[in-house]
PDB file of N, CA and C in Angstrom:
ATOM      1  N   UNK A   1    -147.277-109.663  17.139  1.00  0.00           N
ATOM      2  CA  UNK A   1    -148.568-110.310  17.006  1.00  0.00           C
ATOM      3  C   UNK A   1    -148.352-111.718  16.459  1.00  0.00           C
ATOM      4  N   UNK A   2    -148.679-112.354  17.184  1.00  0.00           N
ATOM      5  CA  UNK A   2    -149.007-114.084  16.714  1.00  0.00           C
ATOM      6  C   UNK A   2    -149.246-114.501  14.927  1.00  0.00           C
ATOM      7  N   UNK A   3    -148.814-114.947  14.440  1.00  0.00           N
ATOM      8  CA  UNK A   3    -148.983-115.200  12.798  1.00  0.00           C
ATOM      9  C   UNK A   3    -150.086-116.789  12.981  1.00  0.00           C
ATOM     10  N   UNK A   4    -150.794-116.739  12.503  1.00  0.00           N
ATOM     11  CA  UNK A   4    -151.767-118.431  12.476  1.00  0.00           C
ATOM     12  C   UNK A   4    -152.054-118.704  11.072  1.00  0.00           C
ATOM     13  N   UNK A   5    -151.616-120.308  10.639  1.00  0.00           N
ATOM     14  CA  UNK A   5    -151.496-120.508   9.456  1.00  0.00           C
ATOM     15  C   UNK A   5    -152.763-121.902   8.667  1.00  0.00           C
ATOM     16  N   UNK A   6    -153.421-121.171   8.111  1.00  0.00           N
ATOM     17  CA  UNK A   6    -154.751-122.076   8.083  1.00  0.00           C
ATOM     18  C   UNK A   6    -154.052-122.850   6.850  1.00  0.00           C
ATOM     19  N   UNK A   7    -154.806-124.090   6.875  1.00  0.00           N
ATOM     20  CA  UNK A   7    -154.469-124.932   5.746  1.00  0.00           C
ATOM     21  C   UNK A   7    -155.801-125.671   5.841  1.00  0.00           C
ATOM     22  N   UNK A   8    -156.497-126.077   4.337  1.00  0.00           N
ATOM     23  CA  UNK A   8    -157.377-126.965   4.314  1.00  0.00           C
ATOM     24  C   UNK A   8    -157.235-128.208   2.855  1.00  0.00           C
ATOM     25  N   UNK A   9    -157.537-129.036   3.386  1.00  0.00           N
ATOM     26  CA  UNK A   9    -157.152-130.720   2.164  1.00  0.00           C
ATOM     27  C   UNK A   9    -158.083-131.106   1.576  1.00  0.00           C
ATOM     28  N   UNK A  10    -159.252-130.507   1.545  1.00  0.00           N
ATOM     29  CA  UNK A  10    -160.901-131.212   0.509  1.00  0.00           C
ATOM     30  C   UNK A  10    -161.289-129.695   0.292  1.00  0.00           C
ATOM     31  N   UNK A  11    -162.016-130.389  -0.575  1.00  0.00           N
ATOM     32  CA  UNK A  11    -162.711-129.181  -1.500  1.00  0.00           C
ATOM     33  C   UNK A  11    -163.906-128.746  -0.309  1.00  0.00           C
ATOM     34  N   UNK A  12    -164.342-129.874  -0.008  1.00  0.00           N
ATOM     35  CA  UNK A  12    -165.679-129.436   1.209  1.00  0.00           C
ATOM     36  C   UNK A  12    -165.329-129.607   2.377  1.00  0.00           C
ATOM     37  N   UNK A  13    -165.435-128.694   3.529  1.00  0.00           N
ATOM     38  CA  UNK A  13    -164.641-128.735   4.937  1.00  0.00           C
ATOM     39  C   UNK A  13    -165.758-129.606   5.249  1.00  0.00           C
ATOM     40  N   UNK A  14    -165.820-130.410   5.939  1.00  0.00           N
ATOM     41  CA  UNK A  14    -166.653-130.896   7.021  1.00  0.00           C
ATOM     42  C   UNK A  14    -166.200-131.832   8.116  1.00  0.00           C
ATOM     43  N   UNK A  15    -165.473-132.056   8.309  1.00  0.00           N
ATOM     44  CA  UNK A  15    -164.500-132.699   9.377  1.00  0.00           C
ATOM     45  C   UNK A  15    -163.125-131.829  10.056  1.00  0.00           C
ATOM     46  N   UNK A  16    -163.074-132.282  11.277  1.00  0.00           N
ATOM     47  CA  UNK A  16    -161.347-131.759  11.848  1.00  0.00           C
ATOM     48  C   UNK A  16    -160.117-132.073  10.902  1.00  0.00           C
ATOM     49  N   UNK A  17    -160.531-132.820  10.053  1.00  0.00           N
ATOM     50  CA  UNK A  17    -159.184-133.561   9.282  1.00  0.00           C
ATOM     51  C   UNK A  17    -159.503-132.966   8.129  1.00  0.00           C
ATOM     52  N   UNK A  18    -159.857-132.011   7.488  1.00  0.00           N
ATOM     53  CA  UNK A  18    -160.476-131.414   6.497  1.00  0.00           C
ATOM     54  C   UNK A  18    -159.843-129.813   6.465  1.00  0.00           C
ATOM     55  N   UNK A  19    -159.966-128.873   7.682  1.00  0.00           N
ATOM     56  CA  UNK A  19    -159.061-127.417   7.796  1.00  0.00           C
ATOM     57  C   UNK A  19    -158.055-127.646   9.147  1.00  0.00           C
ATOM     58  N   UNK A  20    -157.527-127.173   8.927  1.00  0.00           N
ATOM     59  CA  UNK A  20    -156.397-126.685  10.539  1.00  0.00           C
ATOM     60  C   UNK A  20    -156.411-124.922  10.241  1.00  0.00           C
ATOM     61  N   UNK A  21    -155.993-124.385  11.794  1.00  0.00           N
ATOM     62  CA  UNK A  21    -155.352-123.137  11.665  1.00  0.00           C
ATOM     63  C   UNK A  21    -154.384-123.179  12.826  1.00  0.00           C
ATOM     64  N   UNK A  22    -153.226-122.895  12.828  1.00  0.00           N
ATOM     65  CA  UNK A  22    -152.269-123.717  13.968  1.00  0.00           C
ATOM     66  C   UNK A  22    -151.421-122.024  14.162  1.00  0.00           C
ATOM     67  N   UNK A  23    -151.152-122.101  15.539  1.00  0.00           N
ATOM     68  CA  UNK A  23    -149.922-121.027  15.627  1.00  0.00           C
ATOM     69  C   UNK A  23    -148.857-121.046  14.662  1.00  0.00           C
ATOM     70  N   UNK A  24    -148.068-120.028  14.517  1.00  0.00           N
ATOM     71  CA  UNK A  24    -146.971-120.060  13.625  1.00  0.00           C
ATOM     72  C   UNK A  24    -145.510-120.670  14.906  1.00  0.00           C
ATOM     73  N   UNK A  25    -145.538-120.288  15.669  1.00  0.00           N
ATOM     74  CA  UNK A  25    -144.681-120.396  16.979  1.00  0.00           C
ATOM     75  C   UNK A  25    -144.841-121.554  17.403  1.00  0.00           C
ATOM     76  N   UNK A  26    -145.867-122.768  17.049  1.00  0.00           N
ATOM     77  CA  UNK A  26    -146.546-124.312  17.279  1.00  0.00           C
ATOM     78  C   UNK A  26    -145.558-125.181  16.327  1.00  0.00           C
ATOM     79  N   UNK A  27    -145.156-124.119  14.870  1.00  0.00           N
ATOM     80  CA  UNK A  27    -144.369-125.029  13.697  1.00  0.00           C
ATOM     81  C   UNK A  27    -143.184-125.538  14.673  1.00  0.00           C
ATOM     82  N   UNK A  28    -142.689-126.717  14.564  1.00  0.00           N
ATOM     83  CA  UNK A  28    -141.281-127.390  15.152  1.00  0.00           C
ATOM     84  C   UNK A  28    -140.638-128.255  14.108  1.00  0.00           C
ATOM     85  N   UNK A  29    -141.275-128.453  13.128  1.00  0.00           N
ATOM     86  CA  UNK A  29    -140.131-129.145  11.874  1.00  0.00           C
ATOM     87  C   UNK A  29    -141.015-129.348  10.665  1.00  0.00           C
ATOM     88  N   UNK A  30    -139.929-128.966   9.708  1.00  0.00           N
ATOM     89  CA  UNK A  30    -140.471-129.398   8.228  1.00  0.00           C
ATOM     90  C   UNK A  30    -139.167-130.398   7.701  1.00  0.00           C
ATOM     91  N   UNK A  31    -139.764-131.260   6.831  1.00  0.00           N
ATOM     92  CA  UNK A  31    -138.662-132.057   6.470  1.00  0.00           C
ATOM     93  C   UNK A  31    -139.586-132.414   4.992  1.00  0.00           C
ATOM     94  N   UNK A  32    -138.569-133.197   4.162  1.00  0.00           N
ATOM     95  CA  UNK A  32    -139.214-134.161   2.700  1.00  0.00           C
ATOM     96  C   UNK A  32    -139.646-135.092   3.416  1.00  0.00           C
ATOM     97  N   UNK A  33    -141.062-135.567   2.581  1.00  0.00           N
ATOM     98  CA  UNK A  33    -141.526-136.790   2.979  1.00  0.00           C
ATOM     99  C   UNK A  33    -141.302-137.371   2.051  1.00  0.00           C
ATOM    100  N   UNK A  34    -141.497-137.013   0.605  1.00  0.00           N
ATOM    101  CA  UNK A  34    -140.742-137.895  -0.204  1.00  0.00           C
ATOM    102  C   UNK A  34    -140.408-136.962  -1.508  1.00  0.00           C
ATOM    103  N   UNK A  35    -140.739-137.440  -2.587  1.00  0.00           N
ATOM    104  CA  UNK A  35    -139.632-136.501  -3.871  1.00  0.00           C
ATOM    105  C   UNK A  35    -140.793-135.568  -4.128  1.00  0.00           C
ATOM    106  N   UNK A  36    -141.928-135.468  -3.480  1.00  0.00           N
ATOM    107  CA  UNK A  36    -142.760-134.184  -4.016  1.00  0.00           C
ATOM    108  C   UNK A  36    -143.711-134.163  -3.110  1.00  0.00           C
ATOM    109  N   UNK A  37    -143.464-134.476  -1.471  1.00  0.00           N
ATOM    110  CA  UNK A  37    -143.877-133.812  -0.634  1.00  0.00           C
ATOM    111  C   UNK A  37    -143.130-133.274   0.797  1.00  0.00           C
ATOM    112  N   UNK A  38    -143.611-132.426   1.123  1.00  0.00           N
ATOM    113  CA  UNK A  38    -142.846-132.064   2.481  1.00  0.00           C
ATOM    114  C   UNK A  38    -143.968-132.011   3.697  1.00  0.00           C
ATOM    115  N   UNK A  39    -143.271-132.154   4.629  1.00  0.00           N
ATOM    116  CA  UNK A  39    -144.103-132.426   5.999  1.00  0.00           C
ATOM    117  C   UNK A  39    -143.806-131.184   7.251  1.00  0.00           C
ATOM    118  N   UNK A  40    -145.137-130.709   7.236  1.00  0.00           N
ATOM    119  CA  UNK A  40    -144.864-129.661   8.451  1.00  0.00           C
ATOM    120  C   UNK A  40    -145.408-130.361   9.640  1.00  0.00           C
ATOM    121  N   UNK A  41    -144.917-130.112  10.682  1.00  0.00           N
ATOM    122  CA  UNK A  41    -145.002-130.575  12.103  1.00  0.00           C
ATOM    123  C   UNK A  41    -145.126-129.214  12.813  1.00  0.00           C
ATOM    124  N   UNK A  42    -146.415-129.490  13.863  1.00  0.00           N
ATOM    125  CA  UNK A  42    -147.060-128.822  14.702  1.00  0.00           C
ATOM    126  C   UNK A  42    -147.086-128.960  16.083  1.00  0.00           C
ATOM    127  N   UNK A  43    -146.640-128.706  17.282  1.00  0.00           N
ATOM    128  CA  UNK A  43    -146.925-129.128  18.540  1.00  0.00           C
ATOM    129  C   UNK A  43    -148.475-129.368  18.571  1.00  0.00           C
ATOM    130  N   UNK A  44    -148.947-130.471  19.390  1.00  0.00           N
ATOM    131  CA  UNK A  44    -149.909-130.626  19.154  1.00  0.00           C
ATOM    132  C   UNK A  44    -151.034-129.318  20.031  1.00  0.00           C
ATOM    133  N   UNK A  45    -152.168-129.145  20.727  1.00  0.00           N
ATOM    134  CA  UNK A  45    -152.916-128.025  21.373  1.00  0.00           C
ATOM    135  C   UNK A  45    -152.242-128.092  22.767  1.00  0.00           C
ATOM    136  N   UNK A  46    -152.168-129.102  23.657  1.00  0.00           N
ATOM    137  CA  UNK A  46    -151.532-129.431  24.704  1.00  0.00           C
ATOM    138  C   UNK A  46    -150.491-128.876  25.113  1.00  0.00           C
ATOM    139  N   UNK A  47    -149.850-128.385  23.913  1.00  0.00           N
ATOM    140  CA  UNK A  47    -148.264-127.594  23.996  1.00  0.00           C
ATOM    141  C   UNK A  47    -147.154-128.792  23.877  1.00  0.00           C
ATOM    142  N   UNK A  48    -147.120-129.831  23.660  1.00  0.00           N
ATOM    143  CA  UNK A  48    -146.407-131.107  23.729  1.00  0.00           C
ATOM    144  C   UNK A  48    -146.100-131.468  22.350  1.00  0.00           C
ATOM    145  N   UNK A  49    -144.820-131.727  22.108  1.00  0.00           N
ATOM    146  CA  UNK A  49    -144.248-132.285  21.330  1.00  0.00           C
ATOM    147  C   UNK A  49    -144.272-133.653  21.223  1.00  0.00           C
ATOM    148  N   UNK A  50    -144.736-134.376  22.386  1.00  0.00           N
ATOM    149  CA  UNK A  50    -144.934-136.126  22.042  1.00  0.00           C
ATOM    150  C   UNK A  50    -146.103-136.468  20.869  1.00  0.00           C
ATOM    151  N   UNK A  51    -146.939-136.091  20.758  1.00  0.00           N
ATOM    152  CA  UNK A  51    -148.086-135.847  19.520  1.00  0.00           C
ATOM    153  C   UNK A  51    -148.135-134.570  18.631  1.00  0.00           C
ATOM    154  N   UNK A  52    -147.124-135.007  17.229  1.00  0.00           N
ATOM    155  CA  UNK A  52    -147.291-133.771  16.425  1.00  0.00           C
ATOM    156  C   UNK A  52    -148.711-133.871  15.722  1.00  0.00           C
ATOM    157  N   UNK A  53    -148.909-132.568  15.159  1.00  0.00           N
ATOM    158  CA  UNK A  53    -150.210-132.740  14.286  1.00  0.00           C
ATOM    159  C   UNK A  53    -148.996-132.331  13.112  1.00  0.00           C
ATOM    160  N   UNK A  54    -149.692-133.115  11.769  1.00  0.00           N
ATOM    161  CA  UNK A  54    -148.888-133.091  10.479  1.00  0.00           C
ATOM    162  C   UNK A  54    -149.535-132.117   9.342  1.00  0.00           C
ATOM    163  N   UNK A  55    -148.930-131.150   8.410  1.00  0.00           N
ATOM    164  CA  UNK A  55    -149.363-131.069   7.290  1.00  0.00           C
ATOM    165  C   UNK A  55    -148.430-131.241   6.431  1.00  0.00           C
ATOM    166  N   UNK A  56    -148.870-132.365   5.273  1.00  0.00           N
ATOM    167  CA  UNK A  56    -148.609-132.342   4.110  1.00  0.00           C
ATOM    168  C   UNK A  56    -148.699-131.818   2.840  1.00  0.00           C
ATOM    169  N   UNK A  57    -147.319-130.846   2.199  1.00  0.00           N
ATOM    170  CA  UNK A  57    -147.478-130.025   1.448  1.00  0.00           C
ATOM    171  C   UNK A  57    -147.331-131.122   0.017  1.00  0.00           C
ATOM    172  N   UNK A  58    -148.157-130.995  -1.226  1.00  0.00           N
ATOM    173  CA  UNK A  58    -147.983-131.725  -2.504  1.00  0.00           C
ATOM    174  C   UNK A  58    -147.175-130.725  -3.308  1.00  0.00           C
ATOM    175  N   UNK A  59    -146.106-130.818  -4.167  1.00  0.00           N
ATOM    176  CA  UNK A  59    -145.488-129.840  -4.748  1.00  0.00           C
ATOM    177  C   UNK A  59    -144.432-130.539  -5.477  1.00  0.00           C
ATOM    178  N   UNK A  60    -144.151-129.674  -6.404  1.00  0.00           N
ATOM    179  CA  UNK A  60    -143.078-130.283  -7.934  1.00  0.00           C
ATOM    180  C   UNK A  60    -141.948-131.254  -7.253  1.00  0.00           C
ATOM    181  N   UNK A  61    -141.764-131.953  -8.323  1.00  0.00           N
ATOM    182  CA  UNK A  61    -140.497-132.912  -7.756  1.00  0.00           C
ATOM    183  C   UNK A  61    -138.977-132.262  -7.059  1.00  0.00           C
ATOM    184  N   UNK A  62    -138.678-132.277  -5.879  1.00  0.00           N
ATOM    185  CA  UNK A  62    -137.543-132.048  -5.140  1.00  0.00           C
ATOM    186  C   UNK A  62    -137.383-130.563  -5.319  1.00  0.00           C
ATOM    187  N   UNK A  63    -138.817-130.369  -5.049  1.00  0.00           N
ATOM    188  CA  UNK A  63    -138.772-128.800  -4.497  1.00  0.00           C
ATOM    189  C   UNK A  63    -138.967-128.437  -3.063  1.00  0.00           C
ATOM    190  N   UNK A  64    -138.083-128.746  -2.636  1.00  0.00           N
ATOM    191  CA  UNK A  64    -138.238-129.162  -0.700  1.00  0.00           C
ATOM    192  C   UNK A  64    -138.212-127.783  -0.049  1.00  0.00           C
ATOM    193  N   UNK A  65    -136.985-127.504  -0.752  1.00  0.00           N
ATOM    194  CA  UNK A  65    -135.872-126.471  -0.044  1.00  0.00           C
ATOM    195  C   UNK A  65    -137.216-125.032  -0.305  1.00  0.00           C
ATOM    196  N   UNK A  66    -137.866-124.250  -1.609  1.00  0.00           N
ATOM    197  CA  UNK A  66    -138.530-123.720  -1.868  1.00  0.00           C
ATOM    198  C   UNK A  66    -139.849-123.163  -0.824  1.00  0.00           C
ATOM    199  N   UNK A  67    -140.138-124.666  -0.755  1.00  0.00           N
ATOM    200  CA  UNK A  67    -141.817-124.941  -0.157  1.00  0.00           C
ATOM    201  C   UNK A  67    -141.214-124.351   1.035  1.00  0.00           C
ATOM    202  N   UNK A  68    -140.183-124.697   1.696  1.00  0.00           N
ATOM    203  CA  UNK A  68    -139.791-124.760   3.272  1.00  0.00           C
ATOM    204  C   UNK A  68    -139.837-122.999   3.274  1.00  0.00           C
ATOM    205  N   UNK A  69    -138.829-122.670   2.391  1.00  0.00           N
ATOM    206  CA  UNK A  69    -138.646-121.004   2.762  1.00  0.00           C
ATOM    207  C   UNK A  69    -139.872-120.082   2.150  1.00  0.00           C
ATOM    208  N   UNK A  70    -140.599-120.973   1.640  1.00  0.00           N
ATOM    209  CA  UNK A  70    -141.781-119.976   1.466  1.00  0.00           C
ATOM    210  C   UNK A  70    -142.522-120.318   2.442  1.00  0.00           C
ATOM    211  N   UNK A  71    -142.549-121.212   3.317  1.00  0.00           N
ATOM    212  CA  UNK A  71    -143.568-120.945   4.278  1.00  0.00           C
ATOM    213  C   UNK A  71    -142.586-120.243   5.330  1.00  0.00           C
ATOM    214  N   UNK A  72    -141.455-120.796   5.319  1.00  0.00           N
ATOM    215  CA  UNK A  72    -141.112-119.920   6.769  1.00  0.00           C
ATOM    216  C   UNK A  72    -141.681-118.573   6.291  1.00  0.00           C
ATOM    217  N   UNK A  73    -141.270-117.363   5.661  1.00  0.00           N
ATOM    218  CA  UNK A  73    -141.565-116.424   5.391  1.00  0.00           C
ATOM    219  C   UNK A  73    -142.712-115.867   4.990  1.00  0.00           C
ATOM    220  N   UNK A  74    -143.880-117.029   5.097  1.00  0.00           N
ATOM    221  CA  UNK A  74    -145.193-116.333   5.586  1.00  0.00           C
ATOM    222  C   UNK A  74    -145.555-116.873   6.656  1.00  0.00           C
ATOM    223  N   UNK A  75    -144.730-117.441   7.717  1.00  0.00           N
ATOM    224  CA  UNK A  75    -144.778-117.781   8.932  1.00  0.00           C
ATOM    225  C   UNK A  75    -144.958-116.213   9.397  1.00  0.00           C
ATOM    226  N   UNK A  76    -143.403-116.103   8.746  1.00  0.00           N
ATOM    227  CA  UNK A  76    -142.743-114.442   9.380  1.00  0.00           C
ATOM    228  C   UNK A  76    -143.211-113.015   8.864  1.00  0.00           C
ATOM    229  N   UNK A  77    -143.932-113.215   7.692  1.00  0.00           N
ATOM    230  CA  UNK A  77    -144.570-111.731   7.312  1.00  0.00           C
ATOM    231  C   UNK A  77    -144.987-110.840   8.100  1.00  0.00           C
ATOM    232  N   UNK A  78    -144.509-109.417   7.563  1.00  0.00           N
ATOM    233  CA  UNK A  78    -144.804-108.291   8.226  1.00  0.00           C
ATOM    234  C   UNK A  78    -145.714-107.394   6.773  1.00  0.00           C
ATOM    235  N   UNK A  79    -145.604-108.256   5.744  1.00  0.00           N
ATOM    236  CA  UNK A  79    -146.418-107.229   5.058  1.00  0.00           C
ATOM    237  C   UNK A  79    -148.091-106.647   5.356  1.00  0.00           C
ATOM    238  N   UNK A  80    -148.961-107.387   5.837  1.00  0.00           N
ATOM    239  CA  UNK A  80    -149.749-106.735   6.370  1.00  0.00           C
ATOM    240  C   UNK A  80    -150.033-106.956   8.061  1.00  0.00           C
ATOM    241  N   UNK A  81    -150.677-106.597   8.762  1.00  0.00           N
ATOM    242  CA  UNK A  81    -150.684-106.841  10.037  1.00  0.00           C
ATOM    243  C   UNK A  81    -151.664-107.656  10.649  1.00  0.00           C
ATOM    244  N   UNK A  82    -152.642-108.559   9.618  1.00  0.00           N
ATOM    245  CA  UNK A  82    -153.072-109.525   9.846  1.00  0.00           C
ATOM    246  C   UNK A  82    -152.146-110.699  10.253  1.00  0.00           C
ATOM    247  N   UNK A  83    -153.309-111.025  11.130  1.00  0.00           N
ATOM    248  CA  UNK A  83    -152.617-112.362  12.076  1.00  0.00           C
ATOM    249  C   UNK A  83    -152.945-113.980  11.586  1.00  0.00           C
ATOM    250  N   UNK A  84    -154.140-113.899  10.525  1.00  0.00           N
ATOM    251  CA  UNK A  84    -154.398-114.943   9.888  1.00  0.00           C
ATOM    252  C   UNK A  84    -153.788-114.755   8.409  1.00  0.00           C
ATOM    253  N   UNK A  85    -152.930-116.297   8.098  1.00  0.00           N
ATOM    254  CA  UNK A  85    -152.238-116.293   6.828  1.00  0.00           C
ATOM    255  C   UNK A  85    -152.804-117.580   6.422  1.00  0.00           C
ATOM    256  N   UNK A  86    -152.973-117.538   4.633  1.00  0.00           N
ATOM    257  CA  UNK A  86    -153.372-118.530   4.115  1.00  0.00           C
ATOM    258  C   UNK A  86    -152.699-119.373   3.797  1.00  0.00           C
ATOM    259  N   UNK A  87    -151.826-120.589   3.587  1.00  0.00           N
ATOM    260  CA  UNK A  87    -151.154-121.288   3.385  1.00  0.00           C
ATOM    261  C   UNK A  87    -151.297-122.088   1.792  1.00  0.00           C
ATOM    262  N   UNK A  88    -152.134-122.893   2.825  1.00  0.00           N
ATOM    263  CA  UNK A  88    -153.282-124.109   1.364  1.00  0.00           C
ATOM    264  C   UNK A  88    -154.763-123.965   1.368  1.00  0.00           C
ATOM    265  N   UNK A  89    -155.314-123.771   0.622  1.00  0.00           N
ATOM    266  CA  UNK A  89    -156.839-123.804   0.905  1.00  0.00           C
ATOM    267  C   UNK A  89    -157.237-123.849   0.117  1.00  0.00           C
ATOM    268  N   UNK A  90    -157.299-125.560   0.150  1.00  0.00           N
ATOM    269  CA  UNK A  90    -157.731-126.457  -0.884  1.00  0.00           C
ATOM    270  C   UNK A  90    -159.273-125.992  -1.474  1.00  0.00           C
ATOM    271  N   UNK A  91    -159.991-125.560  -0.627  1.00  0.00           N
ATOM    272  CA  UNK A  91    -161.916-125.747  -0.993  1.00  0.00           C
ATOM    273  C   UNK A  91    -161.984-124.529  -1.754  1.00  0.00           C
ATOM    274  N   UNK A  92    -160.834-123.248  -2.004  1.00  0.00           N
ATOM    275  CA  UNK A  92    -161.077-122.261  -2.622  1.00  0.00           C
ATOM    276  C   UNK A  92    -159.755-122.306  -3.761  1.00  0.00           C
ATOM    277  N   UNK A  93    -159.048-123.280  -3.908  1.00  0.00           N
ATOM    278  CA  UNK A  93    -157.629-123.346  -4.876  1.00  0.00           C
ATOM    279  C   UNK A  93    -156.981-122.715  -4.508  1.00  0.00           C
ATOM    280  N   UNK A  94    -156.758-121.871  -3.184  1.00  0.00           N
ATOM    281  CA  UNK A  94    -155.545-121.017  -3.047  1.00  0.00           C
ATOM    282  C   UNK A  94    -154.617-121.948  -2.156  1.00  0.00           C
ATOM    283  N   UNK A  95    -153.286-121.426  -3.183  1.00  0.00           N
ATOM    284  CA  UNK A  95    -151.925-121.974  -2.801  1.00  0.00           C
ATOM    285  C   UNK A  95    -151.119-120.841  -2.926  1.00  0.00           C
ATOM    286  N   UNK A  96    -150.474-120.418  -1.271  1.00  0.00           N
ATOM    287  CA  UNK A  96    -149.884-119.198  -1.194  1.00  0.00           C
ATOM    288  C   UNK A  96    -148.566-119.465  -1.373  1.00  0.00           C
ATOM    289  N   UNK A  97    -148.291-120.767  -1.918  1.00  0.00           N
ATOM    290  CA  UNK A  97    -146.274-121.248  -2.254  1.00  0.00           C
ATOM    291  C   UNK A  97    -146.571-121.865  -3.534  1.00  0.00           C
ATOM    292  N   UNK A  98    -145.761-121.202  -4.358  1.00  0.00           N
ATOM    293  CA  UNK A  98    -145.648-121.139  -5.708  1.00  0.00           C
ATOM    294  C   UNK A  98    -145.366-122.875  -5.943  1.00  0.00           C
ATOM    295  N   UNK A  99    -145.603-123.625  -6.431  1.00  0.00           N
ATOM    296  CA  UNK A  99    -145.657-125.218  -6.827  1.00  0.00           C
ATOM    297  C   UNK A  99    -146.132-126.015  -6.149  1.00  0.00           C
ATOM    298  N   UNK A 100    -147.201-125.637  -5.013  1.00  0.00           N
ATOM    299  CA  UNK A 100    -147.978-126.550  -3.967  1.00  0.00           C
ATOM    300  C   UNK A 100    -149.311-126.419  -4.760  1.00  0.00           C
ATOM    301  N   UNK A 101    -149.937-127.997  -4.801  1.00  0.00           N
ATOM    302  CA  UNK A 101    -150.875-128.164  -5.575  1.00  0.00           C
ATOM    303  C   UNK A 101    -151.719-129.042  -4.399  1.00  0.00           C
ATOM    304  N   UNK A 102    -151.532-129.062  -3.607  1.00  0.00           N
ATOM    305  CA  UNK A 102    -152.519-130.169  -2.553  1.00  0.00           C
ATOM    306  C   UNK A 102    -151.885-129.770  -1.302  1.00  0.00           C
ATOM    307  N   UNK A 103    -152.634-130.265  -0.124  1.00  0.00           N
ATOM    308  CA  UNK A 103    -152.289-130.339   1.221  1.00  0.00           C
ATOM    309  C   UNK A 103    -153.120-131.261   1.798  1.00  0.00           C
ATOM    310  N   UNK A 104    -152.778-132.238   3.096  1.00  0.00           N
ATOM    311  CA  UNK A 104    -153.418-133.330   3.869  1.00  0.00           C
ATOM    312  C   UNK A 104    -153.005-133.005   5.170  1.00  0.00           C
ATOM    313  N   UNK A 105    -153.869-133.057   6.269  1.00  0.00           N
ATOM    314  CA  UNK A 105    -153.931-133.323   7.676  1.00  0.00           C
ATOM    315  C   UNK A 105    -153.927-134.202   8.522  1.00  0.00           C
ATOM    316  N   UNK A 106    -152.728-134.905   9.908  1.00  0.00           N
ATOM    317  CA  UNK A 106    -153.306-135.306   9.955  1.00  0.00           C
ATOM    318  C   UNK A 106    -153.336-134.608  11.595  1.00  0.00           C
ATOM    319  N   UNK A 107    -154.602-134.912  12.360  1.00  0.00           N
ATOM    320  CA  UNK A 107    -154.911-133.671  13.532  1.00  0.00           C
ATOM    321  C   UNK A 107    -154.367-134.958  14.656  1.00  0.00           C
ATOM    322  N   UNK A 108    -153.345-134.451  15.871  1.00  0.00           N
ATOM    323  CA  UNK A 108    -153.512-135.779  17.013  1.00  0.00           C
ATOM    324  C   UNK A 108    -154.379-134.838  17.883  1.00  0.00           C
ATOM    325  N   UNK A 109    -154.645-133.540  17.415  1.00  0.00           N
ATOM    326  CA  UNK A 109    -155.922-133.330  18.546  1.00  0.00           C
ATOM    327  C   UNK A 109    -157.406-133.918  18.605  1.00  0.00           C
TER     328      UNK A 109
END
């Protein structure tokens, strides 16, 4: 079953640039963006890699390596058999990776 990983960056949704929920199988790279953030990359809806859509994870200083394997592994969860996983969600404070305190979008859809 498909894993889909919602993330939202404001306290109040009201824009596309505000929640995402993206395939887990869409993720194609995480890297540091800088000493206390990391960047997930999304194929964009199109299925194309020429336009990623971005999320930016906020989290403790040069905790890269952490953020990365905690999301892979709720990319990959089998603990329950839900297909929607929470990531960031900013408008309710839940942060499902232990030292992520923010998240930002940006959508090329």
């Amino acid at each position: 079953m498909e894993k889909y990983l919602y993330f939202t960056s404001e306290t109040t949704v009201d824009s596309n640039a505000d929640a995402a929920l993206y395939p887990a199988s869409h993720m194609t790279i995480m890297n540091p963006a800088s000493a206390t953030t990391t960047e997930v990359k999304f194929v964009n809806r199109a299925g194309t890699a020429v336009i990623l859509n971005t999320v930016t994870l906020t989290h403790a200083e040069n905790d890269h390596k952490n953020v990365m394997k905690a999301l892979a592994s709720l990319a990959n969860t089998e603990r329950t058999n839900a297909p929607f996983v929470v990531v960031a969600d900013t408008e309710n404070g839940i942060f499902n990776i232990d030292g992520v305190t923010a998240c930002a979008i940006v959508s090329a859809d």
